[in-house]
Structure formats: structure tokens, C-alpha cells
N, C-alpha and C. Protein backbone atom coordinates (compact mmCIF):
# COMPACT_ATOMS: atom_id res chain seq x y z
N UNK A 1 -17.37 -32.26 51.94
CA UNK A 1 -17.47 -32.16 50.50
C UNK A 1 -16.12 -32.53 49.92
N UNK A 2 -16.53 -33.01 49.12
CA UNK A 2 -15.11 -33.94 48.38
C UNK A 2 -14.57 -33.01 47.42
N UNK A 3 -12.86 -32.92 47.27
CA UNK A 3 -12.27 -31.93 46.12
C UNK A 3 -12.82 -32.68 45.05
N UNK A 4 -12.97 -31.15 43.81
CA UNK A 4 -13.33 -31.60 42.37
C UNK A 4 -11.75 -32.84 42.22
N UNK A 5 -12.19 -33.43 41.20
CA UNK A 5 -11.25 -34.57 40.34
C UNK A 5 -9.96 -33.58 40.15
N UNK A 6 -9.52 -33.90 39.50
CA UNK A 6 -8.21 -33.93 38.58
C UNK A 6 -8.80 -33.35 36.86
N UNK A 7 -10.01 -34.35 36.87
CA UNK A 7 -10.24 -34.61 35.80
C UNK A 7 -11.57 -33.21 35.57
N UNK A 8 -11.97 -32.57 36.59
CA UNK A 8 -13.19 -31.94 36.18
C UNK A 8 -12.32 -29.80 36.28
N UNK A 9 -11.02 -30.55 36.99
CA UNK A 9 -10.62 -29.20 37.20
C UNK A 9 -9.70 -28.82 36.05
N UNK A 10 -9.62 -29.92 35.48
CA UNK A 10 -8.70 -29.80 33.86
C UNK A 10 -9.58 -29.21 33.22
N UNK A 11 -10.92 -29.56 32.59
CA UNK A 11 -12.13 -28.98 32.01
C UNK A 11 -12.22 -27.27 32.40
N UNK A 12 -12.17 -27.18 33.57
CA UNK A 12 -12.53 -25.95 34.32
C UNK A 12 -11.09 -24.48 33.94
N UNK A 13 -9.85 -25.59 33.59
CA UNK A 13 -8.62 -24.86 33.74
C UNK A 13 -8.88 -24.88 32.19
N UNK A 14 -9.25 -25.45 31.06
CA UNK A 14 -9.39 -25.53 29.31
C UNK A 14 -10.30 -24.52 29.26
N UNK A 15 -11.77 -24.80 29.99
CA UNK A 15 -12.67 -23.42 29.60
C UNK A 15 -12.11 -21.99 29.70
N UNK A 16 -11.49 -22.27 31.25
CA UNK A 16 -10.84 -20.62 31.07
C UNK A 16 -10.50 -20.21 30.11
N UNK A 17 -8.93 -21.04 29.60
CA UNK A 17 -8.23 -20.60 28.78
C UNK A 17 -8.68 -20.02 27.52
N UNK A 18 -10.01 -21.48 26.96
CA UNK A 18 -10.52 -20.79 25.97
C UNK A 18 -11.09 -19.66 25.78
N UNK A 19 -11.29 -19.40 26.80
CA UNK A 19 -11.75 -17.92 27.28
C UNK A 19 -11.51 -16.98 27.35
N UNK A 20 -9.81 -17.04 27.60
CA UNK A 20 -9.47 -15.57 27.66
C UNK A 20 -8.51 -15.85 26.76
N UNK A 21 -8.49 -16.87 25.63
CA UNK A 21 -7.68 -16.65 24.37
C UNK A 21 -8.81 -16.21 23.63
N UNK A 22 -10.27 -16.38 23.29
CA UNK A 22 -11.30 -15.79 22.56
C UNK A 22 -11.34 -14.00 23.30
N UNK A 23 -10.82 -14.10 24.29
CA UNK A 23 -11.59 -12.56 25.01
C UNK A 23 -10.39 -12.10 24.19
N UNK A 24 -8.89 -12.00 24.12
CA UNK A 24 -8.17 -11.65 23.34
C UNK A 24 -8.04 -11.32 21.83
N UNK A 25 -8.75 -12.42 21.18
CA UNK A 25 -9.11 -12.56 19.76
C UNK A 25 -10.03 -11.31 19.81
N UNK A 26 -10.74 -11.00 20.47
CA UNK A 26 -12.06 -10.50 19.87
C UNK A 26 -11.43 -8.73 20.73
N UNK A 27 -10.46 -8.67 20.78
CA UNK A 27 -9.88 -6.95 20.86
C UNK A 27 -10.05 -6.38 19.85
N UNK A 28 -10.12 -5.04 19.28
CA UNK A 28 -10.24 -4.36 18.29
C UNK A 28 -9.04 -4.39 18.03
N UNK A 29 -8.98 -3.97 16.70
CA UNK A 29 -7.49 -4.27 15.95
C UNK A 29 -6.49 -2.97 16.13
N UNK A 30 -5.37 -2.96 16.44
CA UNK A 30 -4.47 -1.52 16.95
C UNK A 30 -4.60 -0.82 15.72
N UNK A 31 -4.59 0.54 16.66
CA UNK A 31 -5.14 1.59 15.41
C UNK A 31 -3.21 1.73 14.11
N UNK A 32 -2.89 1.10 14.69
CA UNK A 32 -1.53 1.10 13.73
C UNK A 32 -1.95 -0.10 12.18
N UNK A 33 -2.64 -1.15 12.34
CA UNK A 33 -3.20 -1.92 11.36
C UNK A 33 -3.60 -0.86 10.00
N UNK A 34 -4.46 0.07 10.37
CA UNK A 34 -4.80 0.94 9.06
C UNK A 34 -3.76 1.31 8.32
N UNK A 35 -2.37 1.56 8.80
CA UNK A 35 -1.52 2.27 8.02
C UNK A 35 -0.63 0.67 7.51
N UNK A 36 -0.86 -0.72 8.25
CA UNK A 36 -0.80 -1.91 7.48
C UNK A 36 -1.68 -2.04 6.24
N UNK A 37 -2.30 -1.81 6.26
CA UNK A 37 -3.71 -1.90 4.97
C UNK A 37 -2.79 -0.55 3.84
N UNK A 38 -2.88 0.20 4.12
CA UNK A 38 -2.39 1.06 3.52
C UNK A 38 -1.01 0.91 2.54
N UNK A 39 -0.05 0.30 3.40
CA UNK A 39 0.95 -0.08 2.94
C UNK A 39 0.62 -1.02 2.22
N UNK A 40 0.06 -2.27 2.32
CA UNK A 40 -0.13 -3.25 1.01
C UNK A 40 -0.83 -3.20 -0.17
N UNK A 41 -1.75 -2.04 0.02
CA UNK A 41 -2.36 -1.34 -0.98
C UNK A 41 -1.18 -0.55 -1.86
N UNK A 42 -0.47 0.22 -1.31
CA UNK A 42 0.61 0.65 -2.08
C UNK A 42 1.72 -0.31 -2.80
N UNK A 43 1.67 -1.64 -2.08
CA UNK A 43 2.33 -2.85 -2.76
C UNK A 43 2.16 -3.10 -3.73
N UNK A 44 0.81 -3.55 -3.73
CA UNK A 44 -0.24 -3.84 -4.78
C UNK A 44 0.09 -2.98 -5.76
N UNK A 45 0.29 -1.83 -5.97
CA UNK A 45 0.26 -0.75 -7.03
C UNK A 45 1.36 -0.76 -7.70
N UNK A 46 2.59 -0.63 -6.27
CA UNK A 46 3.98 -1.02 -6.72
C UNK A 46 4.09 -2.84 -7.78
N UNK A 47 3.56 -3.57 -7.04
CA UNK A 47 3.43 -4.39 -8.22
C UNK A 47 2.98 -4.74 -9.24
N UNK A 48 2.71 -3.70 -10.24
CA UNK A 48 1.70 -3.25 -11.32
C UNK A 48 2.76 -2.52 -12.16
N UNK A 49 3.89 -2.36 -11.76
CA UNK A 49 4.86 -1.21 -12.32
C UNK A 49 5.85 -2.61 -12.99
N UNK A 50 5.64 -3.46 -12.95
CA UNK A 50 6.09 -4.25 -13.77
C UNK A 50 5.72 -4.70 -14.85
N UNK A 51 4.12 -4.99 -14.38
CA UNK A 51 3.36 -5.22 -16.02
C UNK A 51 2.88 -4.18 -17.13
N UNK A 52 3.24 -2.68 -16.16
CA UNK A 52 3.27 -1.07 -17.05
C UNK A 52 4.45 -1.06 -17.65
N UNK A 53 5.61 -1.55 -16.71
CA UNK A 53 6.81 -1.61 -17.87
C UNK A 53 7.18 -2.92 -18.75
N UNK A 54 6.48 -3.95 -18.97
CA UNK A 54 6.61 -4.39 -20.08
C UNK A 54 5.69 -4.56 -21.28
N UNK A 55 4.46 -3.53 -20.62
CA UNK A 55 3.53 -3.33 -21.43
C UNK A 55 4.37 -2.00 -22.56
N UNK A 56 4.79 -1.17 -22.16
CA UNK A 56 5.81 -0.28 -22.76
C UNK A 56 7.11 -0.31 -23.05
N UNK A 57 7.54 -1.59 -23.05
CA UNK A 57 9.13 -2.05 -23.27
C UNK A 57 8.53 -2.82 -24.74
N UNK A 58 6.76 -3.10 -24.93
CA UNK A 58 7.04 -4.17 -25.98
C UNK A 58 5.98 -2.67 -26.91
N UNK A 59 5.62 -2.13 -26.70
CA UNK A 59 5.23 -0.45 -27.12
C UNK A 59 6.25 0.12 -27.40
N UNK A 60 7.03 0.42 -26.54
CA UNK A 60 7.94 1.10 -27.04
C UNK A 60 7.96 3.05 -26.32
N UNK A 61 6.60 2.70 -25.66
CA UNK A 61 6.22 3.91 -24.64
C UNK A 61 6.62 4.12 -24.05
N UNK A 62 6.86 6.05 -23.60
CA UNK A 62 8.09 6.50 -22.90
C UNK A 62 7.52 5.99 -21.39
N UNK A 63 8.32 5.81 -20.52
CA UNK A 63 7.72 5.71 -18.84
C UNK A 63 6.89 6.79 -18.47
N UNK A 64 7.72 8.09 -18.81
CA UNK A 64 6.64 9.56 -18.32
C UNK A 64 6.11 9.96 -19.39
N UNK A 65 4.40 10.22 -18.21
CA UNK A 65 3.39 10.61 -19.62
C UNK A 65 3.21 11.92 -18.97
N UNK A 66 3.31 13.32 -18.88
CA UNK A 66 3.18 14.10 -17.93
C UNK A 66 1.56 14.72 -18.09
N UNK A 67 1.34 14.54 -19.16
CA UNK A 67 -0.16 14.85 -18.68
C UNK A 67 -1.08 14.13 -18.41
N UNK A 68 -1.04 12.64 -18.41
CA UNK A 68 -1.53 11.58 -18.21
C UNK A 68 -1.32 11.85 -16.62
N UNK A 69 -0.39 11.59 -16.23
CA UNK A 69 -0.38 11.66 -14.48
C UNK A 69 -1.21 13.27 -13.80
N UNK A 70 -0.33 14.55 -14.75
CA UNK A 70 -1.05 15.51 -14.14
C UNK A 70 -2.73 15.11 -13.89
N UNK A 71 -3.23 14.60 -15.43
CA UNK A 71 -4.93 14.14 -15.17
C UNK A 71 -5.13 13.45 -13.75
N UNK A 72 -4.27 12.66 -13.74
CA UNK A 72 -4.38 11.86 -12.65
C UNK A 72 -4.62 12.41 -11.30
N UNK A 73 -3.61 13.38 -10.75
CA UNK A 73 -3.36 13.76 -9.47
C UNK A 73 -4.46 14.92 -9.70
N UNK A 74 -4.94 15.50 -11.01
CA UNK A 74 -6.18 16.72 -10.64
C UNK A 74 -7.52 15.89 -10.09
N UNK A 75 -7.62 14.54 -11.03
CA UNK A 75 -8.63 14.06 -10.31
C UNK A 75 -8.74 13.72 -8.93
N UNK A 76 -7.33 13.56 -8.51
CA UNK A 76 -7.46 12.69 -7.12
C UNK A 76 -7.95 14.00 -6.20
N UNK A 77 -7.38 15.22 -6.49
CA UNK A 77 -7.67 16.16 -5.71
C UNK A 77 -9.15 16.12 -6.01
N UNK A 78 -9.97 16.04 -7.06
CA UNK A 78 -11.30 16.76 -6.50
C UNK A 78 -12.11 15.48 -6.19
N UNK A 79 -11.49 14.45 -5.75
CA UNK A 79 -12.08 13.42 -5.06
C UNK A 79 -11.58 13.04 -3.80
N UNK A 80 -10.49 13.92 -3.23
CA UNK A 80 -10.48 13.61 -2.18
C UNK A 80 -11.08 14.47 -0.97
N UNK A 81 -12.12 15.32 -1.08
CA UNK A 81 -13.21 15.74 -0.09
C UNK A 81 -14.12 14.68 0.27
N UNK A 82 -14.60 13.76 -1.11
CA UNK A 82 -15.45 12.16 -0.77
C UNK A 82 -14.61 11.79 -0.04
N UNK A 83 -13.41 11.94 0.59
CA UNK A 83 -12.80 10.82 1.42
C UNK A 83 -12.39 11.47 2.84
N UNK A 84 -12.60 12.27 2.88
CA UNK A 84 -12.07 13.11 4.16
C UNK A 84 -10.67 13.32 4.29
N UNK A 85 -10.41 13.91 2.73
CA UNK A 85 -9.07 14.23 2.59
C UNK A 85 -8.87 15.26 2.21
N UNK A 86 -7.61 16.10 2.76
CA UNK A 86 -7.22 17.27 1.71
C UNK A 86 -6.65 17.14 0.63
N UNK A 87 -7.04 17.85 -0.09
CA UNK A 87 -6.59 17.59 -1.48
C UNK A 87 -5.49 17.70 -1.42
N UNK A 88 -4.70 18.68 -1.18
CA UNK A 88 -3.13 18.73 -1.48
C UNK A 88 -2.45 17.62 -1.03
N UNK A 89 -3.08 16.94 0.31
CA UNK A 89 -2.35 15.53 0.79
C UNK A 89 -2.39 14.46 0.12
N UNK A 90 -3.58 14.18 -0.60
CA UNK A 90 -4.07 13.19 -1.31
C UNK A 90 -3.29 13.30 -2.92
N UNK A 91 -3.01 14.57 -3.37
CA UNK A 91 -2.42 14.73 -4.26
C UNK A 91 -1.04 14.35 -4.33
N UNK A 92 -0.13 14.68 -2.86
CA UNK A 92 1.08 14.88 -3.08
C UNK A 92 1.19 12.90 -2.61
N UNK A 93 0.12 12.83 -2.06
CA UNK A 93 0.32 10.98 -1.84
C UNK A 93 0.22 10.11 -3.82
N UNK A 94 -0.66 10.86 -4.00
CA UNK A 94 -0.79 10.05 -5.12
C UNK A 94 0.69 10.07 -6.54
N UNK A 95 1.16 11.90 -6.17
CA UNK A 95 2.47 12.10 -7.21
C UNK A 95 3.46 11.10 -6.67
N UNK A 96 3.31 10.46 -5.45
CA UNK A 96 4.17 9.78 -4.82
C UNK A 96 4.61 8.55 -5.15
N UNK A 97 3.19 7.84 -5.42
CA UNK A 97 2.94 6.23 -6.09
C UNK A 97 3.08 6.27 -7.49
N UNK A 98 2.95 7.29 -8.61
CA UNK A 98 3.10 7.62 -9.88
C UNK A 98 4.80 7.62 -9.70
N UNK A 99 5.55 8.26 -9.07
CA UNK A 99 6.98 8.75 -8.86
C UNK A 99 7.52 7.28 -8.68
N UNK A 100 6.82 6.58 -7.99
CA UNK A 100 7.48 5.25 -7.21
C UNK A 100 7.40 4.38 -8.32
N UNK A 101 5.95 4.19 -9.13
CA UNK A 101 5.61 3.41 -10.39
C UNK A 101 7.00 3.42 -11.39
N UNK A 102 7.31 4.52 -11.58
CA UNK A 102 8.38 5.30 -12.65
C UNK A 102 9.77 4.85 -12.60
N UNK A 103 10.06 4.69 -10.74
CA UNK A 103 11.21 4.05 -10.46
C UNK A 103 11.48 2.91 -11.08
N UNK A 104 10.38 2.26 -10.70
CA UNK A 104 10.17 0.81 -11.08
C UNK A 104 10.56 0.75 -12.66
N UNK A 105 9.48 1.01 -13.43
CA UNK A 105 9.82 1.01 -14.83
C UNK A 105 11.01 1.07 -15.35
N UNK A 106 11.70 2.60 -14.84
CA UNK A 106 12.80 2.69 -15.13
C UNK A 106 13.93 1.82 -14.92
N UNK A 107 14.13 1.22 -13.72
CA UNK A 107 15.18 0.15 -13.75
C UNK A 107 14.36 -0.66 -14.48
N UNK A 108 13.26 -1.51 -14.82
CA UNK A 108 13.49 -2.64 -15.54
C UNK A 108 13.56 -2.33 -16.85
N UNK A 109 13.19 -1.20 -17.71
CA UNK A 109 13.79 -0.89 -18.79
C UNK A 109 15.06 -0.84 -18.90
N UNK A 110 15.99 0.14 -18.00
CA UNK A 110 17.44 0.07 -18.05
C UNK A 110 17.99 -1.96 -18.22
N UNK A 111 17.32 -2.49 -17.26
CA UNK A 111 17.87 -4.00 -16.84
C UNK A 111 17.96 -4.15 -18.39
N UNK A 112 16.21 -4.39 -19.15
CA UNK A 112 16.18 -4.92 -20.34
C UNK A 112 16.92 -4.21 -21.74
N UNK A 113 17.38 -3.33 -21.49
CA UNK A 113 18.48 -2.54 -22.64
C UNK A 113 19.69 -3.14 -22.27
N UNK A 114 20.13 -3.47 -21.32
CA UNK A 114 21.29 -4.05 -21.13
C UNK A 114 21.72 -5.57 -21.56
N UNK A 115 20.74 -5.96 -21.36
CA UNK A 115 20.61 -7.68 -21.72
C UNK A 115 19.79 -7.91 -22.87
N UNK A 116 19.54 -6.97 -23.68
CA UNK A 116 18.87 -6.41 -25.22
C UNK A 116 18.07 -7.55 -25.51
N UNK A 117 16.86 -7.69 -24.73
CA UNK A 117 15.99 -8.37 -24.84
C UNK A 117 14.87 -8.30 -25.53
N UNK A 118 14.46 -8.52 -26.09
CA UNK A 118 13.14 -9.12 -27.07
C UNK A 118 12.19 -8.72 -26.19
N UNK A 119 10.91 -8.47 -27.24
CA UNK A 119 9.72 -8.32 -26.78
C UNK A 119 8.63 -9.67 -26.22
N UNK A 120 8.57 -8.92 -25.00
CA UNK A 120 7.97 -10.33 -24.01
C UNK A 120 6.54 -10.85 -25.40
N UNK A 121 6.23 -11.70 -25.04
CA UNK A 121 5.61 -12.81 -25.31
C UNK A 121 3.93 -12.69 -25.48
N UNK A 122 3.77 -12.21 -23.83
CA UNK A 122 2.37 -11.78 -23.64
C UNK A 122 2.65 -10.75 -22.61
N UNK A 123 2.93 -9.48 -22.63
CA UNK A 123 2.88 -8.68 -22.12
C UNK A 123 1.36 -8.16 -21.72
N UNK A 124 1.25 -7.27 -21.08
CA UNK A 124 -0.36 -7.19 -20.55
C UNK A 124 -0.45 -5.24 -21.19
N UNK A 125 -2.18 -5.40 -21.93
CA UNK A 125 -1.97 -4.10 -22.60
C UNK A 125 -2.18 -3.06 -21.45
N UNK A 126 -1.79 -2.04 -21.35
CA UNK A 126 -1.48 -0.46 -20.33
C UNK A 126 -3.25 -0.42 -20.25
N UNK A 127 -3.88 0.10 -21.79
CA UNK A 127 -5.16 0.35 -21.96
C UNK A 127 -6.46 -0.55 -21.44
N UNK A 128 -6.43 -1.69 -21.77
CA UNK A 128 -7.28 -3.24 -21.18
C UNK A 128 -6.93 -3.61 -19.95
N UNK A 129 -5.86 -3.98 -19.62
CA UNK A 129 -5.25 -4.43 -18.52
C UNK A 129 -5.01 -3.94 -17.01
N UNK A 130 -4.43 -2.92 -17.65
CA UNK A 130 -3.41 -2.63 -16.40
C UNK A 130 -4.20 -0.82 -15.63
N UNK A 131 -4.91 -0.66 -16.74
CA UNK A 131 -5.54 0.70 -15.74
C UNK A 131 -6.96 0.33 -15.22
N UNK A 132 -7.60 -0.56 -15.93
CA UNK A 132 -8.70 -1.08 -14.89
C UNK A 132 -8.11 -1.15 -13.82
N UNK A 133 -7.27 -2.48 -13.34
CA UNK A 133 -6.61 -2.78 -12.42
C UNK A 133 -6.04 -1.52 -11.30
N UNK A 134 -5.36 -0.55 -11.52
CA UNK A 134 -4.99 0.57 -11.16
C UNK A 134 -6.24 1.70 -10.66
N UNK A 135 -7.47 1.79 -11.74
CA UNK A 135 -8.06 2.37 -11.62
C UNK A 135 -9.32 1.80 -10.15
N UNK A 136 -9.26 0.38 -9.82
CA UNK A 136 -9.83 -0.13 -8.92
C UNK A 136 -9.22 -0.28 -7.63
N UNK A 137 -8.07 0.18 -7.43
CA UNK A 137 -7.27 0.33 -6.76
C UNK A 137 -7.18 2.22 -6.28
N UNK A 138 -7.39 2.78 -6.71
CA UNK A 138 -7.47 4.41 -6.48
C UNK A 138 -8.47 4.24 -5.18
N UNK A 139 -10.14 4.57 -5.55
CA UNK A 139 -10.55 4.14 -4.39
C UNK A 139 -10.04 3.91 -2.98
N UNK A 140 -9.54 2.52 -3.01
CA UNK A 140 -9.24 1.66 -2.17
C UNK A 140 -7.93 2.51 -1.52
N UNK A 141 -7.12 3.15 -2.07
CA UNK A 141 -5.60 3.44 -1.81
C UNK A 141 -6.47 5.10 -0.46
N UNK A 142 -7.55 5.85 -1.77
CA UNK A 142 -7.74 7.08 -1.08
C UNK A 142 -8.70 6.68 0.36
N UNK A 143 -9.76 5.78 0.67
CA UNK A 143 -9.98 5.17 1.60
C UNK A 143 -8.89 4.72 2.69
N UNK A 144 -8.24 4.26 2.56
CA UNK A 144 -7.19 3.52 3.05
C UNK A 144 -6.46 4.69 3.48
N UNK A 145 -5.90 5.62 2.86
CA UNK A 145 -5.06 6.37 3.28
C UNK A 145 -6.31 7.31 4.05
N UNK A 146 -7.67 7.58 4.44
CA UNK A 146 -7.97 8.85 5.09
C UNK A 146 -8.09 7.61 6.46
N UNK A 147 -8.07 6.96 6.39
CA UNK A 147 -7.99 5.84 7.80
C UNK A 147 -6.93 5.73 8.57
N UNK A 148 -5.61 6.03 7.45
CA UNK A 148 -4.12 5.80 8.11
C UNK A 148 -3.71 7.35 8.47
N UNK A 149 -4.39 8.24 7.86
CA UNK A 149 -3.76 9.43 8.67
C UNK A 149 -3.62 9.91 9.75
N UNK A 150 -4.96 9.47 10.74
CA UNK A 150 -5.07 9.88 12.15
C UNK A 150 -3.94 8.78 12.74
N UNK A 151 -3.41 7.97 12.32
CA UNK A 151 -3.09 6.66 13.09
C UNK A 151 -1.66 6.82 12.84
N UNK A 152 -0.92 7.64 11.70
CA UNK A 152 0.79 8.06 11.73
C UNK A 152 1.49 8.00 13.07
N UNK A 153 0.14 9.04 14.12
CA UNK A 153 0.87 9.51 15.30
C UNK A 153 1.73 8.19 16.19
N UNK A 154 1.37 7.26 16.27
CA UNK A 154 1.29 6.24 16.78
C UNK A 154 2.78 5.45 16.05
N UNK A 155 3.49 5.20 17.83
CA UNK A 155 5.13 5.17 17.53
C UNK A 155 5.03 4.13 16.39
N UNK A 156 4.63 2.90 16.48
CA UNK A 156 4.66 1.69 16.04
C UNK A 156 3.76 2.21 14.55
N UNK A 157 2.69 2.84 13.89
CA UNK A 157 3.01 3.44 12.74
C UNK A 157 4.22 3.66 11.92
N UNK A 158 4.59 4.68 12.83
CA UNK A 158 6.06 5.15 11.96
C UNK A 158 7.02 4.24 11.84
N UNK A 159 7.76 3.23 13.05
CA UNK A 159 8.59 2.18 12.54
C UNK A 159 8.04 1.22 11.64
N UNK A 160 6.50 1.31 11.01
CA UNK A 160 6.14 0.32 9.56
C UNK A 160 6.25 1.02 8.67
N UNK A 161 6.07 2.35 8.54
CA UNK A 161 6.37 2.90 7.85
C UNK A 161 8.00 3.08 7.17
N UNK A 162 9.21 2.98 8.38
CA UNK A 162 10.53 2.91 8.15
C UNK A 162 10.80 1.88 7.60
N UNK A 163 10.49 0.69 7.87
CA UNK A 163 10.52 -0.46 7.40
C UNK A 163 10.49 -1.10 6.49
N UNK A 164 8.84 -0.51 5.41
CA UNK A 164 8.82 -0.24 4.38
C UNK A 164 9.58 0.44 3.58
N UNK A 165 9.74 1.50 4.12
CA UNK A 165 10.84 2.92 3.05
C UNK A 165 12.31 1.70 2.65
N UNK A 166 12.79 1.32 3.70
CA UNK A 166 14.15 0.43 3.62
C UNK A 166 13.89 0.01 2.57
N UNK A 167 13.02 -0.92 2.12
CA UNK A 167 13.02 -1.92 1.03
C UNK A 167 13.95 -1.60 -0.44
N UNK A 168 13.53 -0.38 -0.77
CA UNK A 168 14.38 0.11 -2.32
C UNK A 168 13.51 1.51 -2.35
N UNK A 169 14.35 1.98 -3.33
CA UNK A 169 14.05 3.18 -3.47
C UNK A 169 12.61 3.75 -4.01
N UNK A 170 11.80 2.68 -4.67
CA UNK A 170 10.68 2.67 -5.06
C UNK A 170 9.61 2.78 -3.95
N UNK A 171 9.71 2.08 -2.93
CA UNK A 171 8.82 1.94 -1.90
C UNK A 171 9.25 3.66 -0.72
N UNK A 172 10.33 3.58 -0.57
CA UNK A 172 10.79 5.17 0.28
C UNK A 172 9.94 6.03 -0.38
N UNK A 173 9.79 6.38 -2.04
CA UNK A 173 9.38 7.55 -2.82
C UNK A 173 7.76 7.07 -2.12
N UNK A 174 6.81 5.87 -2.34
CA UNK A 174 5.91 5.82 -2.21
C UNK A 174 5.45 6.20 -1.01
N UNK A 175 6.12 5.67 0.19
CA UNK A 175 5.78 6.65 1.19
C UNK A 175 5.78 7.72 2.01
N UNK A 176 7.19 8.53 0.84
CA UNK A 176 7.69 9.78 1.74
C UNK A 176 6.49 10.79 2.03
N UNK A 177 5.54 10.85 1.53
CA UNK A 177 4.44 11.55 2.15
C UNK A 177 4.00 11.31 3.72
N UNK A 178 3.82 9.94 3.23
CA UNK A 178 3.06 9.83 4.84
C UNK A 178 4.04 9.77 5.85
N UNK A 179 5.64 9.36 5.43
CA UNK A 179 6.74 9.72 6.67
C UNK A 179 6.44 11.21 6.95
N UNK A 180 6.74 11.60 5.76
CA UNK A 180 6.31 13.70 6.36
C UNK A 180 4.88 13.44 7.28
N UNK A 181 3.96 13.18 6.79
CA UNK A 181 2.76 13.32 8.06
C UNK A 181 3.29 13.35 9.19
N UNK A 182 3.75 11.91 9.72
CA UNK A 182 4.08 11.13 10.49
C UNK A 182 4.88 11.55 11.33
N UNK A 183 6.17 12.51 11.02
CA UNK A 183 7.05 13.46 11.34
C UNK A 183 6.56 14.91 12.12
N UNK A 184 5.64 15.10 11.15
CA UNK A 184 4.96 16.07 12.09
C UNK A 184 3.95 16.30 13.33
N UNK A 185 4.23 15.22 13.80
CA UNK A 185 3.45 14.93 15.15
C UNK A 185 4.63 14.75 15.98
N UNK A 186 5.73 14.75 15.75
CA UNK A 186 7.11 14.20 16.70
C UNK A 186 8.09 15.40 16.35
């Protein structure tokens, strides 16, 4: 019996490969990904604190509304049993992203008092705009976060989590909750 070709064992050496680069592809995704989802969801939010502060730089609205947020974090608590969350966690996550929002605002108000700038152009309204947006995002953030909680434990969690915090002080406030989780497994 004659050796295969050259040419039929190339075929034979391509199928493999494709093979166990698809058997690879098709792994379940590391349980550290959820607390990726999580984090860009909090991006997302964090990048919303720009068009809240020039929606209120051309208003003239203070950054803190304190009962506007308190509303906020009472609701999140009695919606986070729909999510398989404790409330107090879900709460102290959410005072977190409100705290982080605030950062934000606040330096770009400070920026724009300094360089005594005019009222933007087309700013986006708080009321039309920007809490739909926010408000479709809640959901998604309290989902997201009852997925990333079991998954903190997990070393490579916590260094995305550090990683994130580095960025500025806005992003650290947003996730010092879930670093505390995260901490308490280590």
C-alpha cells in the first residue's frame, strides 16, 4: 500500500486544525466574562454623566438631587429580589454609579467655570433624553450584576476589576462595591 500524497495529508493536517480551532471556539465563555459585561454596562452609564452634565450646565441644575437618587436606590432595592439580589447590595451598587455619575459632572462643571463657557448648543434634555436612556440601562446593570456576583471569586475577576478602578476616580467609586464583594472571598 502506497503512502498517502503530500497533498492528501495536507487536507487531513487542515481538517484537524479546523477542528480543534472550532472545538476551542465553541468552549463556554470563562465565568470571569460576566463581571466583563458588567463593567461595560457601568461604562455605558459612566458615559451618560456627560450629557447629564451639560444638560445641567445649560439648566443651570445643581449635580445633587438627593431625593431624586434616594427614589432611585429605594426602587432598586425593591427590585432587586426580581434579580436574585439583595437589596442592600444592589442598593449600595447602585449609590455607587449615582456617586460615580456626580464625579463626573462635577469636574466637567468645575472644567466649564473655569474656561467660562457658554451654553452648549444642543445639549440633550435630563427629562426626554437622558433618563430613558439610564432608565433602560437599570435592568440591564441589575441583571448583569446578579451574574457577576458569583464570579468576583475568581482571581482574574478581581484583576478586571483593579484595572478598571485605575482609570480615574469616577470608575474606582463605581466599582468599589463589587471590589468589597470580591475582597471578601480572599
Amino acid at each position: 500500500m502506497a503512502a498517502p500524497s503530500f497533498d492528501c495529508r495536507w487536507r487531513a493536517f487542515r481538517a484537524l486544525l479546523a477542528a480543534f480551532l472550532l472545538a476551542g471556539c465553541a468552549q463556554p465563555q470563562p465565568a470571569h466574562d460576566s463581571v466583563g459585561n458588567l463593567l461595560d454596562l457601568i461604562d455605558q452609564r459612566l458615559a451618560l454623566a456627560d450629557d447629564v452634565a451639560r444638560s445641567k450646565w445649560n439648566s443651570g441644575a445643581a449635580v445633587e438631587d438627593l431625593a431624586r437618587e434616594n427614589e432611585i436606590v429605594t426602587a432598586i432595592g425593591a427590585e432587586a429580589p426580581r434579580y436574585g439580589l439583595d437589596p442592600t447590595v444592589a442598593m449600595e451598587f447602585f449609590r455607587a454609579q449615582i456617586e460615580a455619575s456626580k464625579i463626573v459632572q462635577n469636574a466637567r462643571l468645575t472644567e466649564w467655570r473655569a474656561e467660562k463657557r457658554p451654553k452648549f448648543q444642543n445639549a440633550p434634555d435630563l427629562q426626554r433624553d437622558i433618563r430613558p436612556r439610564l432608565d433602560r440601562l437599570t435592568p440591564e446593570l441589575l441583571e448583569a450584576l446578579a451574574r457577576a456576583l458569583p464570579d468576583l471569586r475568581a482571581p482574574d475577576a478581581f484583576r478586571q476589576l483593579e484595572i478598571f478602578s485605575a482609570s480615574d476616580v469616577a470608575h474606582a467609586t463605581a466599582v468599589a462595591p463589587l471590589r468589597h464583594e470580591a475582597t471578601r472571598y480572599y
